[in-house]
C-alpha atoms as a PDB file:
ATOM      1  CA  UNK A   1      37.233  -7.760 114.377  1.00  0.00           C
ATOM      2  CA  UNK A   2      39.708  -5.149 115.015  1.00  0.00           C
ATOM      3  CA  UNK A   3      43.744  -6.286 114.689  1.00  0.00           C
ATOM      4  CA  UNK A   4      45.813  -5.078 117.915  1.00  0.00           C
ATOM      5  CA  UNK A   5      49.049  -3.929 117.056  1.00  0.00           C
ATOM      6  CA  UNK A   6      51.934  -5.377 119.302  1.00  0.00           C
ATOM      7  CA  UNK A   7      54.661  -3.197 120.182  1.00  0.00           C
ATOM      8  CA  UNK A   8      58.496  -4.457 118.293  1.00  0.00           C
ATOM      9  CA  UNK A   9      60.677  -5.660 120.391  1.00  0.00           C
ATOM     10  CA  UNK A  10      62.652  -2.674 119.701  1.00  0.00           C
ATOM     11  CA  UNK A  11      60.278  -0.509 120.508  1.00  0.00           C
ATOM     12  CA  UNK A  12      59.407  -2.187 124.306  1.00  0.00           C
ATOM     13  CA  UNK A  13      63.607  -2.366 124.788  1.00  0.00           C
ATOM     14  CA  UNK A  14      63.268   1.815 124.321  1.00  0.00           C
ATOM     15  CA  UNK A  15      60.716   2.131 126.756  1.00  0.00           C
ATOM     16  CA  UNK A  16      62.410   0.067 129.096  1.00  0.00           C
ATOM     17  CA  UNK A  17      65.833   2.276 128.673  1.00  0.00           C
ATOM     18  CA  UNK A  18      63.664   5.563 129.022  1.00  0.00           C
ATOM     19  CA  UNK A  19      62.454   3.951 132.181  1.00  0.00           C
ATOM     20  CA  UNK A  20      66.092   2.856 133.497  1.00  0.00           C
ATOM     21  CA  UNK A  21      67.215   6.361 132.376  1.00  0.00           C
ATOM     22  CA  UNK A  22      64.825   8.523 134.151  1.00  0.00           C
ATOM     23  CA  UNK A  23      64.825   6.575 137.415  1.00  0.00           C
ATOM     24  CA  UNK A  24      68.341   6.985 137.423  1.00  0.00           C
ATOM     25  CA  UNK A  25      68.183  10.822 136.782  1.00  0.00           C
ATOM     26  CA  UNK A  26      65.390  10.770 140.147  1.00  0.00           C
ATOM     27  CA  UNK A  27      67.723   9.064 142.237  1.00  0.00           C
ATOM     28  CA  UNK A  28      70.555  11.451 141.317  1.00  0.00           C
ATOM     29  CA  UNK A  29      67.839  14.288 142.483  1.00  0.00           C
ATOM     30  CA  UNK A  30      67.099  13.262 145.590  1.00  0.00           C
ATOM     31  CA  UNK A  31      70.955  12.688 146.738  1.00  0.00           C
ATOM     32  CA  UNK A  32      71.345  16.565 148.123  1.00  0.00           C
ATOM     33  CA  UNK A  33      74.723  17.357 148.672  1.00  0.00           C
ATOM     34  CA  UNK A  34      75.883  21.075 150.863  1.00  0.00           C
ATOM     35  CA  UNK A  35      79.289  22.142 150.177  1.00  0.00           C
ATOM     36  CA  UNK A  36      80.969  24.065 153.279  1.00  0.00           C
ATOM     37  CA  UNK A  37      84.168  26.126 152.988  1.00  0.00           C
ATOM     38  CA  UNK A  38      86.740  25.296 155.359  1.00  0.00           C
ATOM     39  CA  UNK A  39      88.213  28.612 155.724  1.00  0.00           C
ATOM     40  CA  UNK A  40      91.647  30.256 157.991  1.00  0.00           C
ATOM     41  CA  UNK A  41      89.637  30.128 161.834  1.00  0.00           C
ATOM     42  CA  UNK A  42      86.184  30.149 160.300  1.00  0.00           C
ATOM     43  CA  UNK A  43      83.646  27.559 158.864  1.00  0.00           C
ATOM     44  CA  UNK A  44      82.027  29.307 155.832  1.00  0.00           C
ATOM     45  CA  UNK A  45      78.413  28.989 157.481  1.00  0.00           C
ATOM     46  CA  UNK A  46      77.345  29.500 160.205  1.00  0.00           C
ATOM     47  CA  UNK A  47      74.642  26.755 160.676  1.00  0.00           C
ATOM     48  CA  UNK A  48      72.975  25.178 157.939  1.00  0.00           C
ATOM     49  CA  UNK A  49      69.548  23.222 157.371  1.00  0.00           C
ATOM     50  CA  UNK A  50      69.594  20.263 155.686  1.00  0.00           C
ATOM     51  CA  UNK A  51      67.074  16.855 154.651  1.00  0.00           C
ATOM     52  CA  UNK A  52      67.738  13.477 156.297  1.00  0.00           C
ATOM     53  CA  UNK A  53      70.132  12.182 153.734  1.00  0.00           C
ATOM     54  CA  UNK A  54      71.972  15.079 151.876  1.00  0.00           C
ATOM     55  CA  UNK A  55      75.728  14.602 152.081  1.00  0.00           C
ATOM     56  CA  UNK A  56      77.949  17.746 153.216  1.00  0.00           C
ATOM     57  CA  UNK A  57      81.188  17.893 151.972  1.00  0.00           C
ATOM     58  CA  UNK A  58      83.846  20.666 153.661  1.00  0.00           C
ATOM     59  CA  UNK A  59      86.467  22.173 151.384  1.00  0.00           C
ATOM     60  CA  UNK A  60      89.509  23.116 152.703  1.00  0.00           C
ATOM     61  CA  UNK A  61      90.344  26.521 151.226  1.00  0.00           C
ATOM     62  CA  UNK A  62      93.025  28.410 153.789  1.00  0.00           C
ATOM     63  CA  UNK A  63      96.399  28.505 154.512  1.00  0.00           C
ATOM     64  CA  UNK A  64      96.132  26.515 157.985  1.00  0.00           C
ATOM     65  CA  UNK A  65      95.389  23.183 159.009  1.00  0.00           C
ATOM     66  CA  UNK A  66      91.675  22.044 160.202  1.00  0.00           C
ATOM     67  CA  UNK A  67      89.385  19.525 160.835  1.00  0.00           C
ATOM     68  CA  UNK A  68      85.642  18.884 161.503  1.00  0.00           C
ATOM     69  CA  UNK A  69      84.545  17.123 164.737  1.00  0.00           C
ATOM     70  CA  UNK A  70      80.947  16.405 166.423  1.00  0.00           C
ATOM     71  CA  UNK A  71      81.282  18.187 169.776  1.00  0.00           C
ATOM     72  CA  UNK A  72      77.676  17.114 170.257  1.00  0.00           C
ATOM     73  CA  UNK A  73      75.087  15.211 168.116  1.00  0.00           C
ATOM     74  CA  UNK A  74      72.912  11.563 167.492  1.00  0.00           C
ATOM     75  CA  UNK A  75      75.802  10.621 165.411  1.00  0.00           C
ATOM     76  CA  UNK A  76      79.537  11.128 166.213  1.00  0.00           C
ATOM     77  CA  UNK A  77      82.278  11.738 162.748  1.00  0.00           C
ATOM     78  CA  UNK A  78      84.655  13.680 161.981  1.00  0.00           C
ATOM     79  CA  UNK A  79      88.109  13.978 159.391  1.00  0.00           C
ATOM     80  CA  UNK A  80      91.437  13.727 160.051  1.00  0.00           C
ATOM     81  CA  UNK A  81      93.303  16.973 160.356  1.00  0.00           C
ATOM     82  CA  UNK A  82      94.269  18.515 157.081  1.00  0.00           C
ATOM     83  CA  UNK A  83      95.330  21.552 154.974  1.00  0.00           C
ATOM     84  CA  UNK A  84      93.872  20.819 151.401  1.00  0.00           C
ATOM     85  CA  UNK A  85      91.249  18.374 149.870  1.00  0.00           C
ATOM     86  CA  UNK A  86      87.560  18.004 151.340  1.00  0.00           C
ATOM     87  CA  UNK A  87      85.765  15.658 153.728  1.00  0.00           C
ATOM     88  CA  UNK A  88      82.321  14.275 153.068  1.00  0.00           C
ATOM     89  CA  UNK A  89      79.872  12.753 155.502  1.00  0.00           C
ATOM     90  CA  UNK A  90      76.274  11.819 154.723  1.00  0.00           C
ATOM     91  CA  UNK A  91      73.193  13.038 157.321  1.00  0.00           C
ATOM     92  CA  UNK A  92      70.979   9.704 157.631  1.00  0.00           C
ATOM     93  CA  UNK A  93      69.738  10.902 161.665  1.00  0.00           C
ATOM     94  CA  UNK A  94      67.900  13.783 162.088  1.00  0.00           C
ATOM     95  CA  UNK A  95      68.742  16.151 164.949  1.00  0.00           C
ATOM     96  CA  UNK A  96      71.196  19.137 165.854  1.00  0.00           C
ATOM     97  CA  UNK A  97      74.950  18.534 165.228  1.00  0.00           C
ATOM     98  CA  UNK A  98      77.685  20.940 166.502  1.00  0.00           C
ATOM     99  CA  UNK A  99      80.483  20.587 164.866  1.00  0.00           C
ATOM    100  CA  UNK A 100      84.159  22.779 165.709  1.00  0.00           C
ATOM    101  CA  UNK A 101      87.813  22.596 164.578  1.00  0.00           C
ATOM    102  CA  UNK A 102      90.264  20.995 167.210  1.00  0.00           C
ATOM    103  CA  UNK A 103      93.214  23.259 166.702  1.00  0.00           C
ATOM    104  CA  UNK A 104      91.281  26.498 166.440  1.00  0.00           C
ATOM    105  CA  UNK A 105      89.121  27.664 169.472  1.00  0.00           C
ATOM    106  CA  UNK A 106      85.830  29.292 168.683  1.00  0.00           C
ATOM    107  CA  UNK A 107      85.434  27.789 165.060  1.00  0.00           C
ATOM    108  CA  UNK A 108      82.146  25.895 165.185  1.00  0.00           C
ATOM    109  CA  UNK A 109      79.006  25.450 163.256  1.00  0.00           C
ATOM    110  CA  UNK A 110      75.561  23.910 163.618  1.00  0.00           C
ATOM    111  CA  UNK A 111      73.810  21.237 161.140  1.00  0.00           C
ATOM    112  CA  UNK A 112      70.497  20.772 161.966  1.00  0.00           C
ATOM    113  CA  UNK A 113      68.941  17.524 159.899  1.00  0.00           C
ATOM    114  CA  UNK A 114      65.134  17.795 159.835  1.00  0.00           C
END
């Protein structure tokens, strides 16, 4: 009668890390982040497209103070007005969001989450 070989203990505690490892590095995949510039009067893009879930973050990049608002979407957000740094909000409902600055008429942009 054949003998079956048993994996070491060392060996299964590999497997188990390769495991842990790559579903780790899958996770990390799926998390889609946009990055926006914040810019003097102007949003970098125009509208962008984006999967339920990603994560936008705006980065403030002028010499003037801004903010992001919802002026009409399923979910209302939006940052506190500032001249440096970034704001980050994560896209869990789908739908059209139009988004402007406060202080600065005619800056707006569209996120559409399919």
């Amino acid at each position: 009668m054949p003998t079956r070989l048993r994996p070491s203990r060392a060996l299964r505690v590999l497997l188990l890390l390769i495991v842990v490892i790559s579903a780790v590095f899958a996770a990390t995949a799926l998390a889609a982040t946009r990055t926006v510039k914040v810019q003097d009067s102007f949003f970098s893009a125009k509208s962008v497209s984006v999967s339920r879930g990603t994560t936008v973050t705006w980065r403030w990049t002028g010499a003037l103070y801004h903010n992001v608002k919802v002026r009409s979407g399923p979910v209302r957000f939006g940052s506190r007005t500032q001249l440096k740094g970034t704001y980050s909000h994560r896209f869990t409902a789908r739908g059209t969001y139009k988004l402007y600055c406060s202080l600065h008429p005619g800056m707006n942009m569209t996120v559409v989450v399919r």
